[in-house]
N, C-alpha and C. Protein backbone atom coordinates (compact mmCIF):
# COMPACT_ATOMS: atom_id res chain seq x y z
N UNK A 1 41.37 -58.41 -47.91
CA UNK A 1 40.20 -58.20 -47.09
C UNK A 1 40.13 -56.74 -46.67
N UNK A 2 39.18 -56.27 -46.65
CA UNK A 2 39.02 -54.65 -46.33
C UNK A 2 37.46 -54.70 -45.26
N UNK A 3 37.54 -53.60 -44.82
CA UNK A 3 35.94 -53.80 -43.52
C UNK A 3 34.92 -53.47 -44.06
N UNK A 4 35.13 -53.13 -45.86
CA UNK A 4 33.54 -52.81 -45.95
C UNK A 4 33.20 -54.63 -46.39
N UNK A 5 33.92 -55.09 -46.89
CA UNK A 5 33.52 -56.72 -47.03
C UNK A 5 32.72 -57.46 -45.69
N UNK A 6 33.23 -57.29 -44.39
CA UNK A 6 32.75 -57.26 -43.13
C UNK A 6 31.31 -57.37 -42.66
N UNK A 7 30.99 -58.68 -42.38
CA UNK A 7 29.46 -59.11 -41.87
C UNK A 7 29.48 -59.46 -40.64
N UNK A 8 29.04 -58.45 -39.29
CA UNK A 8 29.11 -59.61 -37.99
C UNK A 8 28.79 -60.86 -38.21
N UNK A 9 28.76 -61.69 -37.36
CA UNK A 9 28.90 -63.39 -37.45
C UNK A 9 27.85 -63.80 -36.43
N UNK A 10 27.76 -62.99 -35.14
CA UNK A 10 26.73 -63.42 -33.79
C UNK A 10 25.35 -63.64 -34.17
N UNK A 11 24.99 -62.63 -35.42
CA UNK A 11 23.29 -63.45 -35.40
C UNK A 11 23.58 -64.55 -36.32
N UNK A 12 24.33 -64.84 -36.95
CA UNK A 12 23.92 -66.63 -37.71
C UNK A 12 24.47 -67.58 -36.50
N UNK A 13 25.56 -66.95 -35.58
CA UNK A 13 25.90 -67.91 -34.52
C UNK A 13 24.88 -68.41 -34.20
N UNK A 14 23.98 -67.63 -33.63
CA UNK A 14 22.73 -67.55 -32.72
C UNK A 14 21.39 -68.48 -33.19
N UNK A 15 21.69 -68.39 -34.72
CA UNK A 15 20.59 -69.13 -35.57
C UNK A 15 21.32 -70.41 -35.35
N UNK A 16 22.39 -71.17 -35.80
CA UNK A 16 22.98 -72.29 -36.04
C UNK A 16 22.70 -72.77 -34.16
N UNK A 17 22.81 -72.12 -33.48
CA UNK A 17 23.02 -72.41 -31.65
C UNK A 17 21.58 -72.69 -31.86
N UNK A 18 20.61 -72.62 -32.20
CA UNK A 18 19.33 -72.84 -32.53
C UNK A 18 19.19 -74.30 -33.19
N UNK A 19 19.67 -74.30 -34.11
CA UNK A 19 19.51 -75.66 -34.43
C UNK A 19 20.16 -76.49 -34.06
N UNK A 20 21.31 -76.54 -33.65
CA UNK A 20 21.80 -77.38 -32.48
C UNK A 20 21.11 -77.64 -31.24
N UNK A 21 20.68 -76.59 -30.63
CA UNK A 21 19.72 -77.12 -29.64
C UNK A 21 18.56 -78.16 -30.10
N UNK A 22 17.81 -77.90 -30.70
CA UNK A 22 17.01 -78.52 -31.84
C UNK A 22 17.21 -79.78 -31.48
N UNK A 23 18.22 -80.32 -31.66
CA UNK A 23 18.99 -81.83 -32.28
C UNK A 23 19.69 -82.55 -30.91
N UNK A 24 20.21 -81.49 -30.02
CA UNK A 24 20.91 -81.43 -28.77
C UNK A 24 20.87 -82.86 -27.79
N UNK A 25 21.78 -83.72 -27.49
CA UNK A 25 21.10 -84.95 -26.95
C UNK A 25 22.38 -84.73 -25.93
N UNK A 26 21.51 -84.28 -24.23
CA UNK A 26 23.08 -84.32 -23.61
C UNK A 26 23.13 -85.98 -23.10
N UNK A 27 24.87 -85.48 -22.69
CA UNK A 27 25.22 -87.24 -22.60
C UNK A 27 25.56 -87.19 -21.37
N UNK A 28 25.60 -86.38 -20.40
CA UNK A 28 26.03 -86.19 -18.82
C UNK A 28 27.71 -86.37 -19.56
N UNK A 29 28.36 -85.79 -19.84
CA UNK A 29 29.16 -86.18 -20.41
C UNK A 29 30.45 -85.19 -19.10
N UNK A 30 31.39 -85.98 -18.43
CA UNK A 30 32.27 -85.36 -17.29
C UNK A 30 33.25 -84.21 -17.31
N UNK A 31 33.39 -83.49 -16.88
CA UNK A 31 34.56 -82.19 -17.23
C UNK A 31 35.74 -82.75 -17.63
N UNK A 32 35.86 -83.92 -17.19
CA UNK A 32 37.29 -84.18 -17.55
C UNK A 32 37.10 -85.05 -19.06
N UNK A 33 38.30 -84.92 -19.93
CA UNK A 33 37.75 -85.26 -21.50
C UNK A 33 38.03 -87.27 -21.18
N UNK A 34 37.09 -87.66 -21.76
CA UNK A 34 36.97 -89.15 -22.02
C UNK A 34 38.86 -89.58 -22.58
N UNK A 35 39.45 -88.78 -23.33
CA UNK A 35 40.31 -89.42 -23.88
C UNK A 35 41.78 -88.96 -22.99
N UNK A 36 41.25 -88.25 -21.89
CA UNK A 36 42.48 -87.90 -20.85
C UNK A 36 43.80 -87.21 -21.74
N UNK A 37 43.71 -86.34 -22.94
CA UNK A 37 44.44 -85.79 -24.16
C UNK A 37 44.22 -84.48 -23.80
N UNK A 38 45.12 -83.39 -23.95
CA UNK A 38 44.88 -81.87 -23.86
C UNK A 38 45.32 -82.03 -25.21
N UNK A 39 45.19 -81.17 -26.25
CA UNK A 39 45.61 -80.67 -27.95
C UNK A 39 45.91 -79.02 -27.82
N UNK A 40 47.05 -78.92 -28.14
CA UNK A 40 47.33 -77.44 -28.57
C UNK A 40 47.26 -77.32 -30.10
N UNK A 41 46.89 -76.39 -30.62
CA UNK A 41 46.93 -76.21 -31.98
C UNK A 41 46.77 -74.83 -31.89
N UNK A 42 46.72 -74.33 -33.20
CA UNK A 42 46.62 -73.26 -33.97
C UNK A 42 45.42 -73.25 -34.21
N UNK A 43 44.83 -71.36 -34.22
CA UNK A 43 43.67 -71.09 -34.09
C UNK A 43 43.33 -70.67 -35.41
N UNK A 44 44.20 -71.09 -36.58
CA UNK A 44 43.84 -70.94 -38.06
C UNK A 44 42.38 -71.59 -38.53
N UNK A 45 41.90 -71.07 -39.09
CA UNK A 45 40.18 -71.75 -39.52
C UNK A 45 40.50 -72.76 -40.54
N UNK A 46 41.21 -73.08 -40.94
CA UNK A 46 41.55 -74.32 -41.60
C UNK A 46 41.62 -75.42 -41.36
N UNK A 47 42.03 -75.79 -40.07
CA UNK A 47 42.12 -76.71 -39.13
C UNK A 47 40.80 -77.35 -38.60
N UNK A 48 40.10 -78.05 -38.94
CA UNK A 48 39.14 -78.84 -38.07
C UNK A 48 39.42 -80.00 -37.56
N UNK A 49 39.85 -79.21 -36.32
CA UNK A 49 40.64 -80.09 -35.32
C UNK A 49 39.37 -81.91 -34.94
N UNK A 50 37.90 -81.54 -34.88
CA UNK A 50 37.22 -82.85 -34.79
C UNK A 50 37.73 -83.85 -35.60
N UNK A 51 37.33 -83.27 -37.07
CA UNK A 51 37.31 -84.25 -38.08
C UNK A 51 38.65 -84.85 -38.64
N UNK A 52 39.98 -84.15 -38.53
CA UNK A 52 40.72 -84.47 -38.53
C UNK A 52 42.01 -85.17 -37.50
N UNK A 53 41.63 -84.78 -35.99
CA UNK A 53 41.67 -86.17 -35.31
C UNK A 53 41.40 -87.23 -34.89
N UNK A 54 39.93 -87.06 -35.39
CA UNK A 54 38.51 -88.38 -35.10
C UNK A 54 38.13 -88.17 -33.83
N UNK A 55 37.90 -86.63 -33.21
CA UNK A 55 37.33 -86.26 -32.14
C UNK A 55 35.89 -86.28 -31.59
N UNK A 56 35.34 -86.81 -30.66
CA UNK A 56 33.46 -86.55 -30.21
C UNK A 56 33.84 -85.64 -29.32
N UNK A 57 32.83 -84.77 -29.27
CA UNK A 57 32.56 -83.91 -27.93
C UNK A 57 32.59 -84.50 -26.75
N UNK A 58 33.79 -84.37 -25.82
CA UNK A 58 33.74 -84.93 -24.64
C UNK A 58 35.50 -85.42 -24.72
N UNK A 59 35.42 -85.94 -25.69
CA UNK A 59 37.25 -86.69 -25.84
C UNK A 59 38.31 -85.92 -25.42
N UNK A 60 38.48 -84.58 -25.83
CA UNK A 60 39.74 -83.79 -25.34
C UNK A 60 39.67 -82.51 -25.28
N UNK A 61 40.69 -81.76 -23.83
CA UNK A 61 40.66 -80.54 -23.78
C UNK A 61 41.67 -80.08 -25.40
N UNK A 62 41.08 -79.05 -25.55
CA UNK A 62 41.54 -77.79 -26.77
C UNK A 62 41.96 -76.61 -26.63
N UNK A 63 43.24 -76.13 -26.71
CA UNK A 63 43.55 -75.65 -26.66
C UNK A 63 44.57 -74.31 -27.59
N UNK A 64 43.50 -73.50 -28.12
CA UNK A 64 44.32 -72.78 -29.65
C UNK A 64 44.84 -71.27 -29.63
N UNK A 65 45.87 -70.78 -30.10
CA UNK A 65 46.22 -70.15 -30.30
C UNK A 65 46.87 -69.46 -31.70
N UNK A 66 47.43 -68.47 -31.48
CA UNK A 66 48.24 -68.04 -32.59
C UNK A 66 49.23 -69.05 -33.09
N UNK A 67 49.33 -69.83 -34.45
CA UNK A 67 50.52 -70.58 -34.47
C UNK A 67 50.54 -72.42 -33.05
N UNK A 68 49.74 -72.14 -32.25
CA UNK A 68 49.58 -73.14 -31.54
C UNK A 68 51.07 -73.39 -30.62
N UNK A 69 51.09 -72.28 -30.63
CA UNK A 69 53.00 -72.00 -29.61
C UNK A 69 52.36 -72.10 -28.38
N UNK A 70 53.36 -72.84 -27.70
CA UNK A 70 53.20 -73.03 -26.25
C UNK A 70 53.95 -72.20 -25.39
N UNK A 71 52.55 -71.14 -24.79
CA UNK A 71 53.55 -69.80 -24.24
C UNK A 71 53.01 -70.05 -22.57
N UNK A 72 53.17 -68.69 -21.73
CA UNK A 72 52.94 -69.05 -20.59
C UNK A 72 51.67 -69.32 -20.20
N UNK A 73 50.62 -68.89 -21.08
CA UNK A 73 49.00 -69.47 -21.06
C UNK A 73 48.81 -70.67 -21.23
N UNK A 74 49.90 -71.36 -22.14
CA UNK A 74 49.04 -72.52 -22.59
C UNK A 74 49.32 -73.40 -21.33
N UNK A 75 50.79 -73.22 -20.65
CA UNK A 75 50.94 -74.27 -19.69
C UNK A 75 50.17 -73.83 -18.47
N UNK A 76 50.20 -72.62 -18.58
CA UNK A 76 48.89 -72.70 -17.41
C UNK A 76 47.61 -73.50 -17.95
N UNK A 77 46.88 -73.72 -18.72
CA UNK A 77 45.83 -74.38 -18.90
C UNK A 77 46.44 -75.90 -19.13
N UNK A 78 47.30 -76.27 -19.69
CA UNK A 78 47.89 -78.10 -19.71
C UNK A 78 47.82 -78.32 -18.12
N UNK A 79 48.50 -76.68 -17.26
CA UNK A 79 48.98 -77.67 -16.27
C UNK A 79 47.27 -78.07 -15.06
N UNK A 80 46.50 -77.31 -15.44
CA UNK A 80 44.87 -77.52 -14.84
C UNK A 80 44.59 -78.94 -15.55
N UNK A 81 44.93 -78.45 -16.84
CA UNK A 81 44.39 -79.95 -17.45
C UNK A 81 44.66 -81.26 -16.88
N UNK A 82 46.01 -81.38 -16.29
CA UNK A 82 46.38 -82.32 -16.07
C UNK A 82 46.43 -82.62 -14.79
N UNK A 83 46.51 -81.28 -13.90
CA UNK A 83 46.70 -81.80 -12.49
C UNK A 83 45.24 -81.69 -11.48
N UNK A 84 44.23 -80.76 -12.57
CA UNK A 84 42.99 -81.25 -11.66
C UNK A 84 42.07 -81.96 -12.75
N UNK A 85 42.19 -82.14 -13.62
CA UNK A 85 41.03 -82.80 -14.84
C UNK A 85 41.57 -84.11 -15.39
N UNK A 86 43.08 -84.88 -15.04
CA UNK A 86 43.06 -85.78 -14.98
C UNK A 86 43.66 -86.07 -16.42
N UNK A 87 43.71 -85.34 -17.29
CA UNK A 87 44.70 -85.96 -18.93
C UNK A 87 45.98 -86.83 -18.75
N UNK A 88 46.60 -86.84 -19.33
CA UNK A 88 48.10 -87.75 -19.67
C UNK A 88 48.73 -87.69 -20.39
N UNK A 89 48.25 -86.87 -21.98
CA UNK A 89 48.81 -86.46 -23.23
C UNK A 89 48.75 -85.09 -23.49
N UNK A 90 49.60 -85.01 -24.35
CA UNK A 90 49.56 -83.81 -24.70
C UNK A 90 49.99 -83.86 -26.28
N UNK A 91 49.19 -83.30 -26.73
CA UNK A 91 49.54 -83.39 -28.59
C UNK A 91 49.52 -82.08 -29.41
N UNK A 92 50.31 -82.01 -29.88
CA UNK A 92 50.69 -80.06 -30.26
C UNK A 92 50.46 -80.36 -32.01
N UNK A 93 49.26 -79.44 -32.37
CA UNK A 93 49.10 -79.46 -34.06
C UNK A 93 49.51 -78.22 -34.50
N UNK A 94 50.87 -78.64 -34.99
CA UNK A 94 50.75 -77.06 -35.66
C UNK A 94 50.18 -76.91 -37.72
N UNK A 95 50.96 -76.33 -38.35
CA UNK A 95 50.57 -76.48 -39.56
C UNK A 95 51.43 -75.71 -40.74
N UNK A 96 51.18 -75.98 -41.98
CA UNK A 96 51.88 -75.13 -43.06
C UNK A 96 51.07 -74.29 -43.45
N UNK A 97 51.47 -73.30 -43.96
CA UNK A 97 51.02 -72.06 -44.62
C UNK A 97 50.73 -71.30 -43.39
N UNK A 98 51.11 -71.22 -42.43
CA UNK A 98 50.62 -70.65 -41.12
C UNK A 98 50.99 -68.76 -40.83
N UNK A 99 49.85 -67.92 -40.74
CA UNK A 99 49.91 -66.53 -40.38
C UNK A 99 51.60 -66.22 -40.02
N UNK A 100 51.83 -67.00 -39.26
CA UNK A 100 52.72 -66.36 -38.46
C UNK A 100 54.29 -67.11 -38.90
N UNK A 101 53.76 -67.28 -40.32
CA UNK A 101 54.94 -67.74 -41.04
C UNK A 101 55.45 -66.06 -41.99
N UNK A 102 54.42 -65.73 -42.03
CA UNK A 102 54.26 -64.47 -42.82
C UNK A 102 54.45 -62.91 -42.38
N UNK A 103 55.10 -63.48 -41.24
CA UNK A 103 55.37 -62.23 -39.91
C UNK A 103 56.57 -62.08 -39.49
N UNK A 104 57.27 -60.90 -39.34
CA UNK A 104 58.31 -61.17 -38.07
C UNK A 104 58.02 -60.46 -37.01
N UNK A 105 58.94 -61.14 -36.09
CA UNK A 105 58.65 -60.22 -34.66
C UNK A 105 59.20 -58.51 -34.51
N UNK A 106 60.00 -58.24 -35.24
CA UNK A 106 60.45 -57.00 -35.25
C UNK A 106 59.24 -56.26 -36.15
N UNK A 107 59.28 -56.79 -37.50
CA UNK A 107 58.40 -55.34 -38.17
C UNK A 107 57.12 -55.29 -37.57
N UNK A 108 56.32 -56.64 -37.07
CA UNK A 108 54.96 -56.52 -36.33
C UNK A 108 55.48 -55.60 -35.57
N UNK A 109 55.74 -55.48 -34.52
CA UNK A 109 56.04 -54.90 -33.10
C UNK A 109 56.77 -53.60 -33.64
N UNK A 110 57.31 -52.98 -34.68
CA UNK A 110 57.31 -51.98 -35.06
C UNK A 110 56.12 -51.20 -35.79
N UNK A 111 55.30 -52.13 -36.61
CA UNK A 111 54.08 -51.78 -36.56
C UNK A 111 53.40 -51.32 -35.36
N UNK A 112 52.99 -52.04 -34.70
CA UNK A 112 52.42 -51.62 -34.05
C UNK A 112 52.53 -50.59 -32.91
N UNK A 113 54.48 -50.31 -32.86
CA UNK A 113 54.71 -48.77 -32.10
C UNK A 113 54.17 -47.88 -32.74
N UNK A 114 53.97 -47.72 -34.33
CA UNK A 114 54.14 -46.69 -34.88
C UNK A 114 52.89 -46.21 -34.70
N UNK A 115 51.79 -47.45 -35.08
CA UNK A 115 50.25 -47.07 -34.93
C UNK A 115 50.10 -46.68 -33.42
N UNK A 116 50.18 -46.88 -32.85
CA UNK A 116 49.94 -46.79 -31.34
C UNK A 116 50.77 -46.37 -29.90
N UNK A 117 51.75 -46.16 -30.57
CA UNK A 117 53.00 -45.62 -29.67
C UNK A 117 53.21 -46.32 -29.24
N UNK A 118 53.38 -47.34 -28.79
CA UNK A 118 53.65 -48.70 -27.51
C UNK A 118 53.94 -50.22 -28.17
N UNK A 119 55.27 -50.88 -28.45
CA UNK A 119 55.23 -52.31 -28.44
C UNK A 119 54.74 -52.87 -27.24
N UNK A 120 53.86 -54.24 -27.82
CA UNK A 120 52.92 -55.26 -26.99
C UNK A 120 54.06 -55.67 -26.12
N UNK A 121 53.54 -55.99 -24.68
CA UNK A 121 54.49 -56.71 -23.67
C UNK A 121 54.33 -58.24 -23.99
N UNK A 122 53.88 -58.64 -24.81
CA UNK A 122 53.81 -60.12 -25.35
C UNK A 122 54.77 -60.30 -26.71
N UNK A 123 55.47 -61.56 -26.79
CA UNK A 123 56.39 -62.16 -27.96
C UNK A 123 55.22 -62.66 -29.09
N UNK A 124 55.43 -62.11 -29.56
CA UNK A 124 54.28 -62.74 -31.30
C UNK A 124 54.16 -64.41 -31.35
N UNK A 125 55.73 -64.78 -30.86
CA UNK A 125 56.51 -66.08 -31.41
C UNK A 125 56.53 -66.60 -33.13
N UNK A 126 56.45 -65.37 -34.03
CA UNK A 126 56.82 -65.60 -35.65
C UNK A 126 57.73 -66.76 -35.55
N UNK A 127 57.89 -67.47 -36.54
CA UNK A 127 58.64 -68.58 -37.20
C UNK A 127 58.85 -68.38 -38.75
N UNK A 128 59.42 -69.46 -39.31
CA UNK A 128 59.21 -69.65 -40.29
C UNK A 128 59.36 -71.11 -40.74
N UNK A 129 59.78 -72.14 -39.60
CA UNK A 129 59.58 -73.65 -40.47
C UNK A 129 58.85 -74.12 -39.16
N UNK A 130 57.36 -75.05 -39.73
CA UNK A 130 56.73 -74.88 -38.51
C UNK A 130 56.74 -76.18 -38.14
N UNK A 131 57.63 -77.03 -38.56
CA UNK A 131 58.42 -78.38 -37.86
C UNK A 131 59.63 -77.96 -36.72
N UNK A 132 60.36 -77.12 -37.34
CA UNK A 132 60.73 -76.94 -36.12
C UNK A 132 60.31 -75.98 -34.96
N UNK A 133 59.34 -74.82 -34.91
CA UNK A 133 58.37 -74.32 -34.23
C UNK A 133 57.88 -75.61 -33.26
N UNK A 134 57.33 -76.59 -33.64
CA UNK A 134 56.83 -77.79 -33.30
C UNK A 134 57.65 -78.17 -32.36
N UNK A 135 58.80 -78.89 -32.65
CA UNK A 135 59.93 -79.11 -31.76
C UNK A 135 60.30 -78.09 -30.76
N UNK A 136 60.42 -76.73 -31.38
CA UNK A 136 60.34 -75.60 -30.07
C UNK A 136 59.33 -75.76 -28.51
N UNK A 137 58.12 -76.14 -29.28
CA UNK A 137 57.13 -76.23 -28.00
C UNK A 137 57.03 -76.98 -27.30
N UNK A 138 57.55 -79.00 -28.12
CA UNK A 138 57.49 -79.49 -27.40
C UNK A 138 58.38 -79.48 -26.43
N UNK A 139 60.12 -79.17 -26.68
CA UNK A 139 61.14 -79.13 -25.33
C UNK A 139 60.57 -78.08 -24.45
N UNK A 140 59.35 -76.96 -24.63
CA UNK A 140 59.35 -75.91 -23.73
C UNK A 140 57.72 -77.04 -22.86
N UNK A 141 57.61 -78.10 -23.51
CA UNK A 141 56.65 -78.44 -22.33
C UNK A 141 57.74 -79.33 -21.57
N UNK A 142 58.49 -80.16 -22.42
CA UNK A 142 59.35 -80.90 -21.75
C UNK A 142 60.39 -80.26 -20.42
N UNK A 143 60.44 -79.45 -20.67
CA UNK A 143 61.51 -78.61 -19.64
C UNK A 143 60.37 -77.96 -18.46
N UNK A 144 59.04 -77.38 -18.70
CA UNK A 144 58.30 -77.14 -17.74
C UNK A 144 58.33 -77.77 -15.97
N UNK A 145 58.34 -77.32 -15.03
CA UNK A 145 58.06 -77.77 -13.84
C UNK A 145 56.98 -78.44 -13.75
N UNK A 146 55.86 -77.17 -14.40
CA UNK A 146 54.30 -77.76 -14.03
C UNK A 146 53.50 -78.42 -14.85
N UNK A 147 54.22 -78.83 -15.55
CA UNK A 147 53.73 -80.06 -16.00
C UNK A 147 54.26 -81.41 -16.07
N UNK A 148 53.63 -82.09 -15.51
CA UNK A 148 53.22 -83.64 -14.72
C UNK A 148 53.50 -84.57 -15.73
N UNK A 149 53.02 -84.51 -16.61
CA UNK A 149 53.23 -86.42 -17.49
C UNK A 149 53.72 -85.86 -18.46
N UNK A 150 54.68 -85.77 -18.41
CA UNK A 150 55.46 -85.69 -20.04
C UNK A 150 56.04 -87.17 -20.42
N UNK A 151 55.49 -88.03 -20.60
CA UNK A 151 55.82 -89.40 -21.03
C UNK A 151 55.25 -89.50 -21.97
N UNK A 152 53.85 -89.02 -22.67
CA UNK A 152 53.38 -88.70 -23.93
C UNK A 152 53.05 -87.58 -24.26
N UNK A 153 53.86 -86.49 -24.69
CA UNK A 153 53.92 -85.54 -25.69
C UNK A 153 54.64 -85.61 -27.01
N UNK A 154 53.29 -85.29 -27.82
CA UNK A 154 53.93 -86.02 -29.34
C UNK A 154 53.16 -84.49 -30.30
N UNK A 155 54.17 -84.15 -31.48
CA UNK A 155 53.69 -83.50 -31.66
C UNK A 155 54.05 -83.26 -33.30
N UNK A 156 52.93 -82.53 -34.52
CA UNK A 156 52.56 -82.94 -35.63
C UNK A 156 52.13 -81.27 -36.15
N UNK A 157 52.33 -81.42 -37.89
CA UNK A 157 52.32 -80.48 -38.54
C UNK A 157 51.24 -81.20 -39.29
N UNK A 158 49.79 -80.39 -39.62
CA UNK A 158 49.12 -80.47 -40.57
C UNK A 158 49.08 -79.93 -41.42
N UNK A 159 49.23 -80.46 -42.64
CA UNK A 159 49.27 -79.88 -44.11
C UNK A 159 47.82 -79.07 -44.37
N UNK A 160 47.88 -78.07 -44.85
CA UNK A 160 46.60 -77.73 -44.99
C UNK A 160 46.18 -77.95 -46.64
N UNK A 161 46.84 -78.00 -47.68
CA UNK A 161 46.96 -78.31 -48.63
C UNK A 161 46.32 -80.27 -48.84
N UNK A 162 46.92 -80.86 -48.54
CA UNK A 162 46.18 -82.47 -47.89
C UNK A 162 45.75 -82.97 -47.13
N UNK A 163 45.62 -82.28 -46.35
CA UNK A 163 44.99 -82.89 -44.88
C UNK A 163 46.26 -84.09 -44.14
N UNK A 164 47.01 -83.90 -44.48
CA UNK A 164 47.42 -84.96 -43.76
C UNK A 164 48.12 -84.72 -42.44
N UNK A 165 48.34 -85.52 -41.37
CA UNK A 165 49.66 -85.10 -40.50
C UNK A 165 51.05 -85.53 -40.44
N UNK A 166 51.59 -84.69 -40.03
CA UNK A 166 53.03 -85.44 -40.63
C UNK A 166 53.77 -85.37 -39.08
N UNK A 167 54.00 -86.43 -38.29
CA UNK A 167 54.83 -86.55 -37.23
C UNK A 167 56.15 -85.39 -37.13
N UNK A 168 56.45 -84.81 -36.00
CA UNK A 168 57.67 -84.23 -35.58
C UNK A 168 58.06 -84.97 -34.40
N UNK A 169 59.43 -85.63 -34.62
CA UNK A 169 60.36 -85.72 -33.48
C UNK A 169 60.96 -84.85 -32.96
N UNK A 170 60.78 -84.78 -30.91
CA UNK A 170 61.24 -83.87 -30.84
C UNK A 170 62.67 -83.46 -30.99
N UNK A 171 63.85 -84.50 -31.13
CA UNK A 171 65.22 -84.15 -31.88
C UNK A 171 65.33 -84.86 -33.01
């Protein structure tokens, strides 16, 4: 990929937000999600997190990131999720072929001294097997203070190659 390939994206947003309105049927639908579920995942475009958990608008908070690592943001938002919006689950998607399989934390962060004089005050969290990445996040919700119901956190690697999910235990 290079930037002369590069098309902003905001005016077809803007057109498609158009036809959605169009079609738009609100449902009074409550802040808090119908299925009382927060989802962490990975913010890879591969992932269509609806169709591949059998999601409606309204069912669950979402929550994505790099790799779908559970850092000190995400439990700040699980722990809103849960202690004023009312969830009970928590389900972590991570995936194969993932960016940040293709990274380490040293040469990024040396990259980026070199361009810019300054390593980021943030951890990348690179991996490379993203089953156990998976298992990483879930003991770091399990061990959390502020978060409340850890009686269902379950958490899964999607193939991007089949669509399928494939369960991780967390030991």
């Amino acid at each position: 990929m290079n930037d002369d390939d590069f098309t902003p994206s905001a005016d077809h947003f803007l057109a498609r937000n158009a036809e959605w309105v169009a079609e738009f049927e609100p449902r009074g639908l409550p802040v808090s999600p119908g299925r009382r579920v927060a989802i962490v995942a990975c913010m890879d475009s591969r992932m269509p997190l609806f169709p591949i958990l059998g999601l409606d608008r309204g069912d669950a908070h979402l929550i994505r990131n790099a790799g779908g690592v559970v850092t000190d943001d995400v439990i700040r938002s699980l722990t809103l999720s849960q202690r004023a919006l009312g969830t009970r689950e928590i389900i972590l998607v991570h995936h194969t072929d993932c960016g940040l399989q293709k990274v380490t934390e040293v040469g990024f962060n040396e990259q980026l001294e070199d361009e810019l004089g300054v390593r980021p005050p943030w951890s990348l969290e690179a991996f490379t097997d993203p089953y156990a990445d998976t298992r990483q996040s879930m003991k770091r919700l399990l061990h959390s203070p502020f978060i409340a119901h850890k009686d269902h956190i379950r958490g899964f690697v999607y193939d991007v190659e089949n669509g399928r999910l494939d369960e991780v235990a967390v030991d």
